[in-house]
Protein backbone atom coordinates (compact mmCIF):
# COMPACT_ATOMS: atom_id res chain seq x y z
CA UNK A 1 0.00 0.00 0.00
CA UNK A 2 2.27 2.49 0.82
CA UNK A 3 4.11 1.42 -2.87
CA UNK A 4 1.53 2.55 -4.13
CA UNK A 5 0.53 5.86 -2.30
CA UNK A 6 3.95 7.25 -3.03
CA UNK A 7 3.25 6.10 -6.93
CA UNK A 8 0.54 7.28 -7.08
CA UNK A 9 1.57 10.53 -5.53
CA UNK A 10 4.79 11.13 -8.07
CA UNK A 11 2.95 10.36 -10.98
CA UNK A 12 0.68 12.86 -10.47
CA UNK A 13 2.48 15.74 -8.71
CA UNK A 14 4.81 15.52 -11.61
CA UNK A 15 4.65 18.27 -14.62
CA UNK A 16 1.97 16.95 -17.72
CA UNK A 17 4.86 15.43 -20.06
CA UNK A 18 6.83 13.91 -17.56
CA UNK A 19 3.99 12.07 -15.48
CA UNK A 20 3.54 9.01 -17.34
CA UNK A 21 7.26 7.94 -16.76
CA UNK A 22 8.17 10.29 -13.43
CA UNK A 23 7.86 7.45 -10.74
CA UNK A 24 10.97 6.11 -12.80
CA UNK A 25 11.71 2.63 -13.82
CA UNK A 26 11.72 0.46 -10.91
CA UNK A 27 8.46 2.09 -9.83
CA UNK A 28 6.91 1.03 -12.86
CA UNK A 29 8.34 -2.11 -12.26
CA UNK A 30 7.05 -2.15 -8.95
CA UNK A 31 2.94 -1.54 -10.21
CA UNK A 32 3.35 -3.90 -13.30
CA UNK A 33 4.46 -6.90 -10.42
CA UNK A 34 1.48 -5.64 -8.38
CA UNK A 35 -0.70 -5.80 -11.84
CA UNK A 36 0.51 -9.01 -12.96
CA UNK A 37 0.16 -10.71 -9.23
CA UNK A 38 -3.45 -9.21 -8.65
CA UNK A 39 -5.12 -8.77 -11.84
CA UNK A 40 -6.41 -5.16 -13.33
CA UNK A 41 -9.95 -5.65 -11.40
CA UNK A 42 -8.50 -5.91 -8.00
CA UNK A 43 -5.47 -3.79 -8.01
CA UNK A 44 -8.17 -0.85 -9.27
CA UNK A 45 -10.20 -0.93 -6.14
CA UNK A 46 -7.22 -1.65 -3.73
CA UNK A 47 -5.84 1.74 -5.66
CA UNK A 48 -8.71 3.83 -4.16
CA UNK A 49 -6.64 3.56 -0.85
CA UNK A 50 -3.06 5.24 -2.34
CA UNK A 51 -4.86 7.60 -4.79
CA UNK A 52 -7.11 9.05 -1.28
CA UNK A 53 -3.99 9.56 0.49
CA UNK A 54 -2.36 11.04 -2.32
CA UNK A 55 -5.23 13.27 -3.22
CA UNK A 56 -4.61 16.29 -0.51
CA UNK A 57 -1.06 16.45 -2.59
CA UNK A 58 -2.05 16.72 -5.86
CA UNK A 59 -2.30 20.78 -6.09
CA UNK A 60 -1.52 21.35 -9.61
CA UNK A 61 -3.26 18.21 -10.93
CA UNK A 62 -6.56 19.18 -8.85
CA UNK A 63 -6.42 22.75 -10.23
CA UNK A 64 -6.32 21.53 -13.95
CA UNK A 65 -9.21 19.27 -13.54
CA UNK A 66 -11.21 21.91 -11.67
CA UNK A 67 -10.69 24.46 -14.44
CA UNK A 68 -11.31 21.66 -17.43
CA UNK A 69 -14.90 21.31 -15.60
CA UNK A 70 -15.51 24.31 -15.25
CA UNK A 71 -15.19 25.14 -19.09
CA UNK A 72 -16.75 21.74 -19.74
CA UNK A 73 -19.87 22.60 -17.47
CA UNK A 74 -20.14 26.19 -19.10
CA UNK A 75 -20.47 24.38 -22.16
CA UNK A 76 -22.83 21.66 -21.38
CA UNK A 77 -25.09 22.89 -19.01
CA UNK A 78 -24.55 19.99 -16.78
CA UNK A 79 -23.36 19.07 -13.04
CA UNK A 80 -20.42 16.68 -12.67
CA UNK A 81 -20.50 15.63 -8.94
CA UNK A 82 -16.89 14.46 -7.17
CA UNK A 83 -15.40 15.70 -10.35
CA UNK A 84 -11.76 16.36 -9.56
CA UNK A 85 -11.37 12.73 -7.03
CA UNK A 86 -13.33 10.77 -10.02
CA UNK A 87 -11.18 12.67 -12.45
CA UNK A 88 -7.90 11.82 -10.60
CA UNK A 89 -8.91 8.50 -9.83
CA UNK A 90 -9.97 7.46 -13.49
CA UNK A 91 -6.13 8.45 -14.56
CA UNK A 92 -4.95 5.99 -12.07
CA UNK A 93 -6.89 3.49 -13.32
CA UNK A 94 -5.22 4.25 -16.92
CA UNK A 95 -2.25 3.43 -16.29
CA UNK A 96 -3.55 -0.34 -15.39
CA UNK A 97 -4.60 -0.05 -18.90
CA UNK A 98 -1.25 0.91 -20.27
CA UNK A 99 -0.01 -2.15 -18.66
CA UNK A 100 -2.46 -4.46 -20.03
CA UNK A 101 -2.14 -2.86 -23.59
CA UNK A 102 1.80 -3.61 -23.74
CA UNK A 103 2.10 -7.06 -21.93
CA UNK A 104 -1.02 -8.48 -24.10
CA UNK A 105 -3.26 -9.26 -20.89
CA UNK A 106 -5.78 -6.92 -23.14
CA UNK A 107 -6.36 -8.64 -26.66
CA UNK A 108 -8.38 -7.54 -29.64
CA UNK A 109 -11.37 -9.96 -27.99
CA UNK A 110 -12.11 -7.27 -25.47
CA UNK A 111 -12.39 -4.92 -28.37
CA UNK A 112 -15.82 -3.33 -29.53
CA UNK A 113 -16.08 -0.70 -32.91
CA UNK A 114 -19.11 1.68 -32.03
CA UNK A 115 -18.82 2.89 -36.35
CA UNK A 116 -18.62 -0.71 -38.24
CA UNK A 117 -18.46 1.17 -41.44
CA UNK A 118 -14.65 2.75 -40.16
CA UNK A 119 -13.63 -0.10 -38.30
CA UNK A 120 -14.44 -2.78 -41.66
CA UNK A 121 -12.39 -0.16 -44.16
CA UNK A 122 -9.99 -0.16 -41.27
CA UNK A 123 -9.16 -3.60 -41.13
CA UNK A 124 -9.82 -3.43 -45.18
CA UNK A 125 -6.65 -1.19 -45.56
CA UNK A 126 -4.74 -4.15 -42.89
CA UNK A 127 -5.59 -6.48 -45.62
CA UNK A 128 -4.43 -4.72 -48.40
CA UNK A 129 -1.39 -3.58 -46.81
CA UNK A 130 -2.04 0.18 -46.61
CA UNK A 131 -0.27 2.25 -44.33
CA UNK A 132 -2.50 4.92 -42.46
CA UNK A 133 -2.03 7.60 -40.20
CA UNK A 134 -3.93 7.48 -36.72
CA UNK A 135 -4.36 11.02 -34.96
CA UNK A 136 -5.15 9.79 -31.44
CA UNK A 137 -5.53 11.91 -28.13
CA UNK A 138 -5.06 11.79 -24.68
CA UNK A 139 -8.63 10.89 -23.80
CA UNK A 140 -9.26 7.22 -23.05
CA UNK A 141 -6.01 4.77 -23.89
CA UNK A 142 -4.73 4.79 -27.08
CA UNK A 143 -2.13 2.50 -26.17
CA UNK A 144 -4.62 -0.38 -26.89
CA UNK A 145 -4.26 0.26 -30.30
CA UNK A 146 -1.56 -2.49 -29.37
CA UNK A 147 -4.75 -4.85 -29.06
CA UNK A 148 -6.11 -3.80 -32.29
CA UNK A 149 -2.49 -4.55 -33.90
CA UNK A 150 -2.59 -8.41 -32.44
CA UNK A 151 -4.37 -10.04 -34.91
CA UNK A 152 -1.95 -12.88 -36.58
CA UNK A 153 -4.12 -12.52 -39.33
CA UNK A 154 -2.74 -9.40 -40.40
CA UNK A 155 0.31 -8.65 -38.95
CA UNK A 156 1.51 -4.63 -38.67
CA UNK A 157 4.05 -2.78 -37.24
CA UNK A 158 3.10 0.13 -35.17
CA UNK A 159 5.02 3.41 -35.19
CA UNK A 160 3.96 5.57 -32.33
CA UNK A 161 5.40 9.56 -31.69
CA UNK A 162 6.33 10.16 -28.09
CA UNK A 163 8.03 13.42 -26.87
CA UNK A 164 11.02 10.96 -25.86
CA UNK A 165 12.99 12.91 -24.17
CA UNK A 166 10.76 13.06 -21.17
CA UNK A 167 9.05 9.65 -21.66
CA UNK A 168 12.71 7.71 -21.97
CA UNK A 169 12.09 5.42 -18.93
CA UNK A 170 8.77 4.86 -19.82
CA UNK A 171 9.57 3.70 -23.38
CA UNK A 172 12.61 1.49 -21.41
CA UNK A 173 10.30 0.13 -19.14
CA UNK A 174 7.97 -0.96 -22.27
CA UNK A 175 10.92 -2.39 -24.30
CA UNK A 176 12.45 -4.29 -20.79
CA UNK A 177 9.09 -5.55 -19.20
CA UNK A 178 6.78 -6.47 -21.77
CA UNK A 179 5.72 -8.26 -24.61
CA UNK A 180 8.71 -7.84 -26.72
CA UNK A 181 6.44 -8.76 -29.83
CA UNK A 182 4.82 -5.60 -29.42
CA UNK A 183 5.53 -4.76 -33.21
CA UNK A 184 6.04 -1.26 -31.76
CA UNK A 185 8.44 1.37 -33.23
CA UNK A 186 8.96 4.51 -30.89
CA UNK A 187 9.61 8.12 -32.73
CA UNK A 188 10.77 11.59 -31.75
CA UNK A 189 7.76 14.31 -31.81
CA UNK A 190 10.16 16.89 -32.65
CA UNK A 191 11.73 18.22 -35.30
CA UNK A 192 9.90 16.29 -38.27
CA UNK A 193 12.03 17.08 -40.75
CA UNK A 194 12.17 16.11 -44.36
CA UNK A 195 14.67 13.33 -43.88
CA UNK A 196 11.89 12.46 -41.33
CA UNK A 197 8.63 12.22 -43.79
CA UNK A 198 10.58 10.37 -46.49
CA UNK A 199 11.22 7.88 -43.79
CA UNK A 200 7.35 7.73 -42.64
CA UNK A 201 6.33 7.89 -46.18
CA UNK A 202 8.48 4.66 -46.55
CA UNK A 203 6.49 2.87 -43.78
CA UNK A 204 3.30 3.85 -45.17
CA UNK A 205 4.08 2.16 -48.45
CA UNK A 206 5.53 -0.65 -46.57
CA UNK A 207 1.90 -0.88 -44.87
CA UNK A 208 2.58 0.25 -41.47
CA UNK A 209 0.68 1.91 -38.98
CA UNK A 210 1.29 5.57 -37.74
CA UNK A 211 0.35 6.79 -34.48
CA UNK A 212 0.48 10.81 -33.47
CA UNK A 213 -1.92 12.68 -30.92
CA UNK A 214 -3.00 16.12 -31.96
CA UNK A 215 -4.14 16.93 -28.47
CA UNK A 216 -0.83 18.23 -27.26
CA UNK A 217 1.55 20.28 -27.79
CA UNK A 218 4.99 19.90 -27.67
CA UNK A 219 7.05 20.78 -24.87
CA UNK A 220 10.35 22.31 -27.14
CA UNK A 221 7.91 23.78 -29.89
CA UNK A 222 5.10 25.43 -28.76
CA UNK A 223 4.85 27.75 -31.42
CA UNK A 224 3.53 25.34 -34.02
CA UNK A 225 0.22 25.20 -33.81
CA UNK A 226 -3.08 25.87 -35.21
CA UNK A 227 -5.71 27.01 -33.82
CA UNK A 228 -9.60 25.40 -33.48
CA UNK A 229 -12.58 25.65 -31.40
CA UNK A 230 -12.75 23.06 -28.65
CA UNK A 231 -15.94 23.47 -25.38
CA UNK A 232 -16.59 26.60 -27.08
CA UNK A 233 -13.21 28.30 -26.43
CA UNK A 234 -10.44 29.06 -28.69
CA UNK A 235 -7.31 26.58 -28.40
CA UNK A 236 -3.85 25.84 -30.27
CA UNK A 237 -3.35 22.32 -31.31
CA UNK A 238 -0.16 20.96 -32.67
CA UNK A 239 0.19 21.59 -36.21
CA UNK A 240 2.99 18.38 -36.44
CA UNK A 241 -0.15 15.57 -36.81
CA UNK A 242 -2.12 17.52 -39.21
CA UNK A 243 0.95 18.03 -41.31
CA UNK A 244 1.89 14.93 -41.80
CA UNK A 245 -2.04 14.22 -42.65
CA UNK A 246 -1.11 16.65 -45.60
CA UNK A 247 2.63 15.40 -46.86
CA UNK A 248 1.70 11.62 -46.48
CA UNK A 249 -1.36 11.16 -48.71
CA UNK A 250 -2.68 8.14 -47.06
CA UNK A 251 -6.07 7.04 -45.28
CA UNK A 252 -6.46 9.11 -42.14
CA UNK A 253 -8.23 8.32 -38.73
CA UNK A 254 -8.98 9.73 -35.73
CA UNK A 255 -8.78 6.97 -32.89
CA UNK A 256 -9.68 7.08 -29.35
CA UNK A 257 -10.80 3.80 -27.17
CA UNK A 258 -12.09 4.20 -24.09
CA UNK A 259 -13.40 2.24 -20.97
CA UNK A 260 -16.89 0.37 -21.48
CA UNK A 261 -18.50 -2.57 -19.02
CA UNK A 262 -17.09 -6.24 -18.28
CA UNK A 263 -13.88 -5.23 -18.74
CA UNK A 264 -14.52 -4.05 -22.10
CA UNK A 265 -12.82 -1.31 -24.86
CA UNK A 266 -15.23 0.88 -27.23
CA UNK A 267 -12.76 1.75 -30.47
CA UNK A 268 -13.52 4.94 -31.81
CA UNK A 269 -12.72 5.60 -35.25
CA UNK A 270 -13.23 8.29 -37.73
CA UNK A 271 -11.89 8.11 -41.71
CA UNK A 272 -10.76 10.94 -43.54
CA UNK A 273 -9.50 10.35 -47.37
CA UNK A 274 -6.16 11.69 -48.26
CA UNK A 275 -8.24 13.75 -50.33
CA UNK A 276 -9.87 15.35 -46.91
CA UNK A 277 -6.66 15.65 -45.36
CA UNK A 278 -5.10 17.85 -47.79
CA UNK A 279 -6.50 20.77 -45.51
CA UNK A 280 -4.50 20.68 -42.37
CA UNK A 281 -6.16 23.79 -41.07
CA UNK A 282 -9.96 22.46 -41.84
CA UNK A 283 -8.26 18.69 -40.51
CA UNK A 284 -7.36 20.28 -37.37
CA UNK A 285 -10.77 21.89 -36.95
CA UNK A 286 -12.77 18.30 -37.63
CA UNK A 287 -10.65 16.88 -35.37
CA UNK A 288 -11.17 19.33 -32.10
CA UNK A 289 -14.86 18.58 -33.27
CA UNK A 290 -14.54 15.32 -32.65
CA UNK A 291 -12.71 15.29 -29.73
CA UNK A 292 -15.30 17.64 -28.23
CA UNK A 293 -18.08 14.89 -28.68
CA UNK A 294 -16.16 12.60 -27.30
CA UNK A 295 -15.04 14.50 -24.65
CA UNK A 296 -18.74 15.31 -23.46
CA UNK A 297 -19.17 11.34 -23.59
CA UNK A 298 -16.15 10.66 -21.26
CA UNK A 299 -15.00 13.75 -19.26
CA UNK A 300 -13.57 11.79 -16.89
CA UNK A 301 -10.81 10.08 -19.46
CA UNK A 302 -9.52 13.74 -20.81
CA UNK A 303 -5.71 13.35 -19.13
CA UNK A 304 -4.21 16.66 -19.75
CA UNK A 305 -3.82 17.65 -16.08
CA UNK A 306 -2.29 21.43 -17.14
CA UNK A 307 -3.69 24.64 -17.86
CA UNK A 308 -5.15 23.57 -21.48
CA UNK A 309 -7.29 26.42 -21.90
CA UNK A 310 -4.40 29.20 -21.49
């Protein structure tokens, strides 16, 4: 228990890019023992324990989630009771997630596609061999796009941008303790250069799969963004996803999966043709649209625990 308090307490005290990977190594080694030995379902309600404890310490992170509902509630019209503790304690849960995503406890069984048209051209393009480009986000956990991948049937390397600089001992932690089949490539956010795109364009003719959220921006270049409409305010997005939507000319989707019953996964998919995507400044807009929707579905799975709204 008290493994877990203080876990649960770095994780989230730490600043937005580093808190996925702040508790260092050997604390992540530490929860993914505790995962493996007690199973997601118990581990999640033993973790109400830490995460009270750690609760009266997590200033910054409580702030962020206070001001997200407040914009959220302007916006809806609606009450969200216990907000910040539910809010806190769903990204705990997420990280249970991550771990079941990367060590294959969470296959493509527990899977569901709520738009069967996106999901059968997605699988369609898998077939054929297509590369696409996935814009994801940090609501829900995209890293079970690693369950989607696991199909023998069609086989497909995954190439995922990280802001790796921050995130190096979680990407060591994911290369050292699990599934080493995990078909997963790890890139640099920043600086996509031309030597860069040639290389991704490469992996989309070799049918791979590209993974980039266009929630966040990046922590050494702010300045590149675009701007959209998101809860009825007026926010910057980073231009790097949309971009590469643009120079790649391949099948686009916005992805997001997200918590459902039974242990569960709703896949959320949108398709854009490379057509569509040609626009990165309309792109950008569809996507904050979409994101809004979902958002207003699953407030409690937005993880951007900073001042998004600045």
């Amino acid at each position: 228990m008290t493994i877990l308090f203080w876990n649960v307490l770095w994780l989230m005290r730490a600043k937005w890019q580093n808190r996925e990977v702040a508790a260092g190594k050997l604390r992540l080694r530490l929860i993914f023992g505790l995962y493996k030995l007690l199973g997601r379902r118990l581990l999640g309600v033993i973790l109400v324990l830490p995460v009270l404890a750690a609760y009266p310490f997590l200033t910054k992170a409580k702030k962020a989630s206070r001001d997200f509902f407040q914009v959220l509630q302007n916006y809806t019209h609606k009450r969200y009771y216990f907000a910040t503790w539910r809010h806190i304690y769903s990204f705990a849960l997420s990280l249970l997630d991550k771990l079941g995503a990367w060590s294959g406890r969470i296959g493509r069984q527990q899977l569901h596609y709520t738009d069967v048209p996106a999901a059968e051209l997605f699988w369609t393009n898998l077939s054929q061999k297509k590369g696409m480009l996935l814009i994801c986000s940090h609501l829900g956990n995209i890293e079970l796009l690693r369950a989607m991948a696991d199909d023998p049937q069609y086989p497909v390397r995954v190439n995922a941008f990280m802001d790796t600089t921050p995130s190096q001992a979680f990407n060591e932690f994911i290369k050292d303790c699990v599934n080493a089949q995990a078909g997963l490539n790890l890139h640099s956010a920043e600086n996509i250069g031309i030597d860069k795109a040639l290389e991704l364009a490469a992996k989309i003719a070799a049918g791979e799969l590209l993974v980039i959220a266009g929630d966040r921006l990046s922590a050494s270049n702010p300045q590149n963004t675009v701007e959209a409409e998101f809860l009825g305010r007026t926010i910057r997005l980073p231009q790097g996803a949309f971009v590469l939507a643009r120079i790649l000319k391949c099948p686009v989707f916005f992805a997001a999966i997200t918590p459902a019953k039974r242990g569960k996964y709703n896949v959320r998919l949108k398709y854009f043709t490379a057509d569509l995507a040609r626009n990165s400044a309309l792109l950008a807009r569809e996507y904050a649209s979409w994101l809004a929707g979902l958002v207003e579905k699953h407030p409690f799975q937005w993880y951007n625990f900073y001042n998004y709204f600045e």
